[in-house]
PDB file of N, CA and C in Angstrom:
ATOM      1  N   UNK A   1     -86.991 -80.914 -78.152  1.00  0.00           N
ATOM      2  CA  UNK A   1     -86.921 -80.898 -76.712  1.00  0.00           C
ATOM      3  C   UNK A   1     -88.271 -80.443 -76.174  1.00  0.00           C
ATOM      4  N   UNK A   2     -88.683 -81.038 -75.025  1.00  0.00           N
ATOM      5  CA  UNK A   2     -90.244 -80.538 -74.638  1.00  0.00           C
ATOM      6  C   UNK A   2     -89.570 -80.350 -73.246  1.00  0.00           C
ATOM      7  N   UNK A   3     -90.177 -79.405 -72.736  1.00  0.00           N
ATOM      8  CA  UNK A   3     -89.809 -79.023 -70.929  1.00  0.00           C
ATOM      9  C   UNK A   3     -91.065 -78.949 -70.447  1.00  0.00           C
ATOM     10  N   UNK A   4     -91.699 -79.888 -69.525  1.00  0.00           N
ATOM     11  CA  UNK A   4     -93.101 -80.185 -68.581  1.00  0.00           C
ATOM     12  C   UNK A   4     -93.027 -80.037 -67.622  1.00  0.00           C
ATOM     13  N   UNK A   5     -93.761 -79.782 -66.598  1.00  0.00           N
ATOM     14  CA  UNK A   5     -94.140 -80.209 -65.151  1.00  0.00           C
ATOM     15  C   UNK A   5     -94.882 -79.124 -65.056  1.00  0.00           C
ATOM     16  N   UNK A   6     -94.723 -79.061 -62.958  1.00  0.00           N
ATOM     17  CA  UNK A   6     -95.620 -78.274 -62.477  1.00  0.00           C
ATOM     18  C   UNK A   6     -94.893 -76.808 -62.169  1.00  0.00           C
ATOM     19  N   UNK A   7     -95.154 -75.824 -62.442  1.00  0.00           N
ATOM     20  CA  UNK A   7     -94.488 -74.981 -62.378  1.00  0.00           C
ATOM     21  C   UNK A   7     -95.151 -74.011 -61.560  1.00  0.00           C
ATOM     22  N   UNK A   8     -96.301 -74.118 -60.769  1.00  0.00           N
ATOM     23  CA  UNK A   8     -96.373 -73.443 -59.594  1.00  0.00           C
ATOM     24  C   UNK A   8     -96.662 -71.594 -59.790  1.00  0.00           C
ATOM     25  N   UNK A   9     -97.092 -71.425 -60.624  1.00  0.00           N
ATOM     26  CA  UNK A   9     -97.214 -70.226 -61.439  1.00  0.00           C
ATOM     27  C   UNK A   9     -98.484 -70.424 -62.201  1.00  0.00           C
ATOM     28  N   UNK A  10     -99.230 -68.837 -61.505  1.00  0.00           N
ATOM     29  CA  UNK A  10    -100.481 -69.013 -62.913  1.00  0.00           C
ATOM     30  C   UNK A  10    -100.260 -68.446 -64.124  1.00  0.00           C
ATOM     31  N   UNK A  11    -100.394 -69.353 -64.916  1.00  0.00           N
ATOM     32  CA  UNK A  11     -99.540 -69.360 -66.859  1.00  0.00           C
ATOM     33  C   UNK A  11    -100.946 -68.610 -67.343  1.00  0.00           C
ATOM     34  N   UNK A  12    -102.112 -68.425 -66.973  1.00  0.00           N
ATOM     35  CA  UNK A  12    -103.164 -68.238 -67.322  1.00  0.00           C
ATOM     36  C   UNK A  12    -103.595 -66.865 -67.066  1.00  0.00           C
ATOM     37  N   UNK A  13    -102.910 -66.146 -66.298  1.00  0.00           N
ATOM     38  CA  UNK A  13    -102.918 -65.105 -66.077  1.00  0.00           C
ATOM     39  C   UNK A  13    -101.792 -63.842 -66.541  1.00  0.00           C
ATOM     40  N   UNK A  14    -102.434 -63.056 -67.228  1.00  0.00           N
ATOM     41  CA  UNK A  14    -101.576 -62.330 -68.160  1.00  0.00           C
ATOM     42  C   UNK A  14    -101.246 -60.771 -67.416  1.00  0.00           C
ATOM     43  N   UNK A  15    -101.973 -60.657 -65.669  1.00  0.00           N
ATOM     44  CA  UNK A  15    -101.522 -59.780 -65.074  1.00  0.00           C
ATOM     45  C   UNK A  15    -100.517 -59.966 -64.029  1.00  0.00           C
ATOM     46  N   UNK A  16    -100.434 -61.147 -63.943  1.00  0.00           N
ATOM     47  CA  UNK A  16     -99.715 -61.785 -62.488  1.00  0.00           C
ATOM     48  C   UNK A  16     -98.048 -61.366 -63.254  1.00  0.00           C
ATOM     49  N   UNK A  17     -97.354 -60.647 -62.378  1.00  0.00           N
ATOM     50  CA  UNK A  17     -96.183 -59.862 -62.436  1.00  0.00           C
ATOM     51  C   UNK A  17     -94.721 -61.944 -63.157  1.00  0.00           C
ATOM     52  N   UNK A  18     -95.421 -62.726 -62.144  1.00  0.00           N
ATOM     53  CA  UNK A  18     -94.265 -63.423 -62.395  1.00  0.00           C
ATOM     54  C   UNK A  18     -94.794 -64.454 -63.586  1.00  0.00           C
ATOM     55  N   UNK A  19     -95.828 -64.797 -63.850  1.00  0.00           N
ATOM     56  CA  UNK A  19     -96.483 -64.915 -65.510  1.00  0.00           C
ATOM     57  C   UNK A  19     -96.146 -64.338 -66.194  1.00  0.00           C
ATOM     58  N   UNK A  20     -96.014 -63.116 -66.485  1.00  0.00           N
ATOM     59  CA  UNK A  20     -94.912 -61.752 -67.120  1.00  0.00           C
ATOM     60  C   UNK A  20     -93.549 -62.488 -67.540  1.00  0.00           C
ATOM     61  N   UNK A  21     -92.770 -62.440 -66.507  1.00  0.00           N
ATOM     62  CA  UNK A  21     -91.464 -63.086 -66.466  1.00  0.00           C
ATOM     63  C   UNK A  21     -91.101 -64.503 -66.813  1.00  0.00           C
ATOM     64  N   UNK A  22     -92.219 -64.817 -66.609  1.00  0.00           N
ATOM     65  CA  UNK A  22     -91.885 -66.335 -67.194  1.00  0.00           C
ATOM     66  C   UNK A  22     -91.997 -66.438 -68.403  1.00  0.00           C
ATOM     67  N   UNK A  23     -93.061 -65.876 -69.032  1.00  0.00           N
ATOM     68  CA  UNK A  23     -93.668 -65.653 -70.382  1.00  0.00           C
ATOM     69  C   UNK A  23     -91.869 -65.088 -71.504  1.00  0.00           C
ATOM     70  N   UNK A  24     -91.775 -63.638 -70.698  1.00  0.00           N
ATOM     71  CA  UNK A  24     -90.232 -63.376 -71.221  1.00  0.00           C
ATOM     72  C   UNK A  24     -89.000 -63.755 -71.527  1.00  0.00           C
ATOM     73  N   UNK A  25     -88.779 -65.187 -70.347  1.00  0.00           N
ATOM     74  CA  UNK A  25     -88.137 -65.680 -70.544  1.00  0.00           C
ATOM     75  C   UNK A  25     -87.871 -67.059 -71.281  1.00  0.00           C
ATOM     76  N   UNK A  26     -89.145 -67.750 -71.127  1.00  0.00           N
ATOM     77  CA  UNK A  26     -89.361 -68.594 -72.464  1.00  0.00           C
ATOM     78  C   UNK A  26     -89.509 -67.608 -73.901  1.00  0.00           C
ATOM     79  N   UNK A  27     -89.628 -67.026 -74.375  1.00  0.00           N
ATOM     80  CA  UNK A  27     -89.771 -66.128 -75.335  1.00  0.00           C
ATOM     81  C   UNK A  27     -88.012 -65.642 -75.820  1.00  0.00           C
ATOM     82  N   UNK A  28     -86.885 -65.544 -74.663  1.00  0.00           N
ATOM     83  CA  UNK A  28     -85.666 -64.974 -74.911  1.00  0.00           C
ATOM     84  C   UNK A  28     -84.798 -66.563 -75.098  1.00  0.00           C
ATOM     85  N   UNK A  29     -85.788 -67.866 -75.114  1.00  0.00           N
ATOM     86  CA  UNK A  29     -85.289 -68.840 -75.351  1.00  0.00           C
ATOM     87  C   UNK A  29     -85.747 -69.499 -76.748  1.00  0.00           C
ATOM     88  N   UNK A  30     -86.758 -68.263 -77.133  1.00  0.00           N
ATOM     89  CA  UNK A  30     -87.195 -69.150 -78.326  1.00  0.00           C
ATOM     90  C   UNK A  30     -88.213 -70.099 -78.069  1.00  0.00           C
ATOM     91  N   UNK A  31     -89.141 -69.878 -76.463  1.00  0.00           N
ATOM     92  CA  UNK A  31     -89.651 -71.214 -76.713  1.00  0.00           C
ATOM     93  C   UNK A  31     -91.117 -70.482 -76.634  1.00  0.00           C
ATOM     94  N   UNK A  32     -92.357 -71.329 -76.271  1.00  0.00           N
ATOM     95  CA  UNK A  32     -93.783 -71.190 -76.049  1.00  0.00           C
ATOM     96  C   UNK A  32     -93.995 -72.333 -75.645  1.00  0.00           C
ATOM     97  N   UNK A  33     -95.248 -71.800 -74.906  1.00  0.00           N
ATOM     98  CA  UNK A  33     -96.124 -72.656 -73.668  1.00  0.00           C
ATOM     99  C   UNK A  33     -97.155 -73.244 -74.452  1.00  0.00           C
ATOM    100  N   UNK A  34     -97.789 -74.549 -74.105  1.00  0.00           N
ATOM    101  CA  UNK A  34     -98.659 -74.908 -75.195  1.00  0.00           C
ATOM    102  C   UNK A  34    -100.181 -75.473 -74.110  1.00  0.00           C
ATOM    103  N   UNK A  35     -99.776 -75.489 -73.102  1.00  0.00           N
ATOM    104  CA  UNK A  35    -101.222 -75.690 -72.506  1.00  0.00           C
ATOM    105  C   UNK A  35    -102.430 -74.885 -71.696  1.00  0.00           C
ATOM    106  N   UNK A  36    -103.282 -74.599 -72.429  1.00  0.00           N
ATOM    107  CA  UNK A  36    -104.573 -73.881 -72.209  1.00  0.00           C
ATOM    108  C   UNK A  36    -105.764 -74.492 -71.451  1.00  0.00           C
ATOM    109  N   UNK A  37    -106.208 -73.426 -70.780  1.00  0.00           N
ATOM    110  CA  UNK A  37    -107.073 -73.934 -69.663  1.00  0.00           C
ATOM    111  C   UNK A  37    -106.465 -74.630 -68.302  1.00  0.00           C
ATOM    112  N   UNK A  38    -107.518 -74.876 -66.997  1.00  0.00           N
ATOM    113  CA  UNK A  38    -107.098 -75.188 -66.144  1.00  0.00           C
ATOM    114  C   UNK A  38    -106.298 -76.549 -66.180  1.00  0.00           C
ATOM    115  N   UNK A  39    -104.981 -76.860 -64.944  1.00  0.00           N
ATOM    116  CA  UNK A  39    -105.179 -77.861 -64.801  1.00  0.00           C
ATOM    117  C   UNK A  39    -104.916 -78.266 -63.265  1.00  0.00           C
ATOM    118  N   UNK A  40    -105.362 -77.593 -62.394  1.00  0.00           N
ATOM    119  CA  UNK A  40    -105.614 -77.822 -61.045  1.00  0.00           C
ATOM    120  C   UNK A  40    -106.919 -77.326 -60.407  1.00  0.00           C
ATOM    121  N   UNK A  41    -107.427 -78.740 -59.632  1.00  0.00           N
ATOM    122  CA  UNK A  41    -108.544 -78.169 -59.154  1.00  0.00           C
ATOM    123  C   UNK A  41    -108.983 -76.649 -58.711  1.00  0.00           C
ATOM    124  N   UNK A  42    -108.019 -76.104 -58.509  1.00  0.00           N
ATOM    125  CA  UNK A  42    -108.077 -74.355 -58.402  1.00  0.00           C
ATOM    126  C   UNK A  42    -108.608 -73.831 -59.214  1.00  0.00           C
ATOM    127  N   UNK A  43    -108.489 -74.090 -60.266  1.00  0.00           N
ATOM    128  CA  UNK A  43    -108.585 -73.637 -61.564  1.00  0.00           C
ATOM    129  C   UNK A  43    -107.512 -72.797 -62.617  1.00  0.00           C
ATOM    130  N   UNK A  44    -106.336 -73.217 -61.887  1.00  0.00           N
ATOM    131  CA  UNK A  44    -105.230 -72.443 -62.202  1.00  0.00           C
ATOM    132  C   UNK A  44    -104.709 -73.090 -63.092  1.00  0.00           C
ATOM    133  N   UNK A  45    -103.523 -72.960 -64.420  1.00  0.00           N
ATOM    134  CA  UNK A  45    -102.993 -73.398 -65.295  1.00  0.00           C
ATOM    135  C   UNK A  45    -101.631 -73.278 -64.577  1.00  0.00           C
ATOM    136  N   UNK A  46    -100.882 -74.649 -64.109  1.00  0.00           N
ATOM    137  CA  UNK A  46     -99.663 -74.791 -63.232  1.00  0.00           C
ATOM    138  C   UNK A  46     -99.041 -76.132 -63.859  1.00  0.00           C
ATOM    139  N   UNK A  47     -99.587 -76.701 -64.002  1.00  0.00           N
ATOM    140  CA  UNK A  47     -98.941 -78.119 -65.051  1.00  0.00           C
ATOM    141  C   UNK A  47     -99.260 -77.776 -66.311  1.00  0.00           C
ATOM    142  N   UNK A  48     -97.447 -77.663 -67.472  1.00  0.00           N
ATOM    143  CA  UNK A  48     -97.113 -76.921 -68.468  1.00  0.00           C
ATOM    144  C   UNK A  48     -96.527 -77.592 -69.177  1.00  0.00           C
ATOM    145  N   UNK A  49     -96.261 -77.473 -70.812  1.00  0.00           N
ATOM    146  CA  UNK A  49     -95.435 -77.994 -71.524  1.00  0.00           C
ATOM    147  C   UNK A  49     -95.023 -76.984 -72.689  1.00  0.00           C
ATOM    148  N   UNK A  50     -93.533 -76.781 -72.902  1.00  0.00           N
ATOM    149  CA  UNK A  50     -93.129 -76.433 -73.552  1.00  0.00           C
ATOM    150  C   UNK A  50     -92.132 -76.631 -74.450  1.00  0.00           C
ATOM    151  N   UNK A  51     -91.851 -76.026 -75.816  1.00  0.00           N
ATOM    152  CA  UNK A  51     -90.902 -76.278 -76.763  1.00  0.00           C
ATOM    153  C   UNK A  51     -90.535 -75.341 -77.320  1.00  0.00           C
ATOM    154  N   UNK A  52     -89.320 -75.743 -78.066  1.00  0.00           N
ATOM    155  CA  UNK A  52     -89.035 -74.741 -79.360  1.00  0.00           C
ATOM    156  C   UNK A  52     -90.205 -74.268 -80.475  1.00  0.00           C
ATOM    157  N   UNK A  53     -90.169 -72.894 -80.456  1.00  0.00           N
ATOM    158  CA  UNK A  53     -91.050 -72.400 -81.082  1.00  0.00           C
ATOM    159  C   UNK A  53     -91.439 -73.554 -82.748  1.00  0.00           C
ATOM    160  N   UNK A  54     -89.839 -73.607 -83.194  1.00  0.00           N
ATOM    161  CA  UNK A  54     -89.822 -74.221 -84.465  1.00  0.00           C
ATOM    162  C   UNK A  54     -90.349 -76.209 -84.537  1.00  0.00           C
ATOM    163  N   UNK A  55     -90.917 -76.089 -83.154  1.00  0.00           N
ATOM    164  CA  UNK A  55     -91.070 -78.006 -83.172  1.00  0.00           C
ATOM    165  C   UNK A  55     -92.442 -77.453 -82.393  1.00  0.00           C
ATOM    166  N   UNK A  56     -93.655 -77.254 -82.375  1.00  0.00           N
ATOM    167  CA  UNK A  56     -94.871 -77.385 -82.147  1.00  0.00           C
ATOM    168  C   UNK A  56     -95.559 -78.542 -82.300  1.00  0.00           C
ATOM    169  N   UNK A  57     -96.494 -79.079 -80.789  1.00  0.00           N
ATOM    170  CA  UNK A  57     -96.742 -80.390 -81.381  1.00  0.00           C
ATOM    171  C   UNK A  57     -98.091 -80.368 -82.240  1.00  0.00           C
ATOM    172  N   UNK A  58     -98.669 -81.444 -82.548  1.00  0.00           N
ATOM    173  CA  UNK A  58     -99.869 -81.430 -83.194  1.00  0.00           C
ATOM    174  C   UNK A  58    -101.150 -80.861 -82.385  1.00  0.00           C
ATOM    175  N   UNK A  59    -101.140 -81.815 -81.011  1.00  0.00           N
ATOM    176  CA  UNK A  59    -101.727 -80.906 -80.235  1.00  0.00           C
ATOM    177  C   UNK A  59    -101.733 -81.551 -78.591  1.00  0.00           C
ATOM    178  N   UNK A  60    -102.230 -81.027 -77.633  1.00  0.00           N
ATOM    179  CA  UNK A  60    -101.685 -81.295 -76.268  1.00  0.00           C
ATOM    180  C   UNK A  60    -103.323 -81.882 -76.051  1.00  0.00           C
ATOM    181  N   UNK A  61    -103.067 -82.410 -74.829  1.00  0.00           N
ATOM    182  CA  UNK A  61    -104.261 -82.888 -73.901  1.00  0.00           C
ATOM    183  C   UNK A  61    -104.148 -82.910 -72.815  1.00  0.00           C
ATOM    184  N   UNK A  62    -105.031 -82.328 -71.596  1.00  0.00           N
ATOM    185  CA  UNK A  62    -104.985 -82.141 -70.388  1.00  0.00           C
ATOM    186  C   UNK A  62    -105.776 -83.069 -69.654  1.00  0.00           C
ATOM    187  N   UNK A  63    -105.854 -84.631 -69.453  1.00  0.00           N
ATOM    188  CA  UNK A  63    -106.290 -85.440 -68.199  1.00  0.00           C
ATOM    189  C   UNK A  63    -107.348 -84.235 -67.193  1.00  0.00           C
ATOM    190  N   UNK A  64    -108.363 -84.326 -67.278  1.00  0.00           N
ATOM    191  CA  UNK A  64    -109.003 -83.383 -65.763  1.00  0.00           C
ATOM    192  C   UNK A  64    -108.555 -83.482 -64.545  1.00  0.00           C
ATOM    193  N   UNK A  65    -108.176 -82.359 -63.749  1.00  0.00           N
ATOM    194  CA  UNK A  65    -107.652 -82.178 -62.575  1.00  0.00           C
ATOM    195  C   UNK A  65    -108.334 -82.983 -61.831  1.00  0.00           C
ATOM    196  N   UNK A  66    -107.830 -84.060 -60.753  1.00  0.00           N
ATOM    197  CA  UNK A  66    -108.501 -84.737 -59.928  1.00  0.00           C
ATOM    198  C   UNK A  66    -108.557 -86.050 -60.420  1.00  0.00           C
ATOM    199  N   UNK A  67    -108.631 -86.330 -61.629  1.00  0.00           N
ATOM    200  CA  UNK A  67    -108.514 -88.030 -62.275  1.00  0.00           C
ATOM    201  C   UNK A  67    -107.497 -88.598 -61.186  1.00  0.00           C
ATOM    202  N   UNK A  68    -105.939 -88.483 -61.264  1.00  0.00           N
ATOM    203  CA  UNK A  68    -104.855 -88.847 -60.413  1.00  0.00           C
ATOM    204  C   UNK A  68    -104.621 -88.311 -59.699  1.00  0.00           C
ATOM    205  N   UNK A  69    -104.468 -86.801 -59.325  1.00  0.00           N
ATOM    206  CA  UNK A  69    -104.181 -86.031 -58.178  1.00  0.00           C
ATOM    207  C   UNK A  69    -105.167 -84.861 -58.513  1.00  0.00           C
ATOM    208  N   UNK A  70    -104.459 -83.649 -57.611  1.00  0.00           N
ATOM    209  CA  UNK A  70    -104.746 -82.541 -57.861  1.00  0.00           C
ATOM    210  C   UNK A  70    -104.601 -81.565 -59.010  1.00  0.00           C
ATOM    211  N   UNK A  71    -103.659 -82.287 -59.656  1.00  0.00           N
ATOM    212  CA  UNK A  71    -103.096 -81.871 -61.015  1.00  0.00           C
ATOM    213  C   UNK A  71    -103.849 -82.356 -62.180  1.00  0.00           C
ATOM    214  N   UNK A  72    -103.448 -81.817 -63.207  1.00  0.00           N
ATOM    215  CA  UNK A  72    -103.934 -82.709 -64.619  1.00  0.00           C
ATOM    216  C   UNK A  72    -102.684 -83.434 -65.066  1.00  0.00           C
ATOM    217  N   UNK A  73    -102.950 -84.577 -65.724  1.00  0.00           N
ATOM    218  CA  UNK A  73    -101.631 -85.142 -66.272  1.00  0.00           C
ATOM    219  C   UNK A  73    -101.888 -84.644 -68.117  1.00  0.00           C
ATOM    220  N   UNK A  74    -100.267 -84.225 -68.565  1.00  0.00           N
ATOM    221  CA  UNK A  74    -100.315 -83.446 -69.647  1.00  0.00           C
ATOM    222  C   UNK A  74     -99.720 -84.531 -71.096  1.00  0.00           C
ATOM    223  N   UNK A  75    -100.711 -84.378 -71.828  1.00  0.00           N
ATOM    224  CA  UNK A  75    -100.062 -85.529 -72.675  1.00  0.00           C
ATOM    225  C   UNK A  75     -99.873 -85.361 -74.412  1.00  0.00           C
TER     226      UNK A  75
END
């Protein structure tokens, strides 16, 4: 199972109170976040993909923010 989109949250930030919580709660599901670095012109990490810890993919790719939108497309 992979769970993506934009999740409106900076994933990149390890002080931001609701990065915390999100982090915890993928973690009480067994899962992890797999995309690093920005992917909105902000520079924020907000378009995400995740899985079961035990199914990791080989590896992710982030489209540069601004190719199609404001976002990166995650692949």
């Amino acid at each position: 199972m992979v769970i993506g989109g934009d999740f409106n949250l900076r994933a990149q930030d390890d002080n931001d109170p609701d990065s915390r919580r999100f982090a915890s709660l993928l973690s009480s599901f067994d899962m992890v976040q797999h995309v690093r670095g920005p992917t909105h012109l902000r520079g924020n990490t907000l378009d995400l993909m995740m899985t079961f810890t035990d199914h990791v993919p080989d590896h992710t790719t982030a489209m540069p923010p601004g190719a199609i939108s404001d976002h990166s497309l995650i692949d």
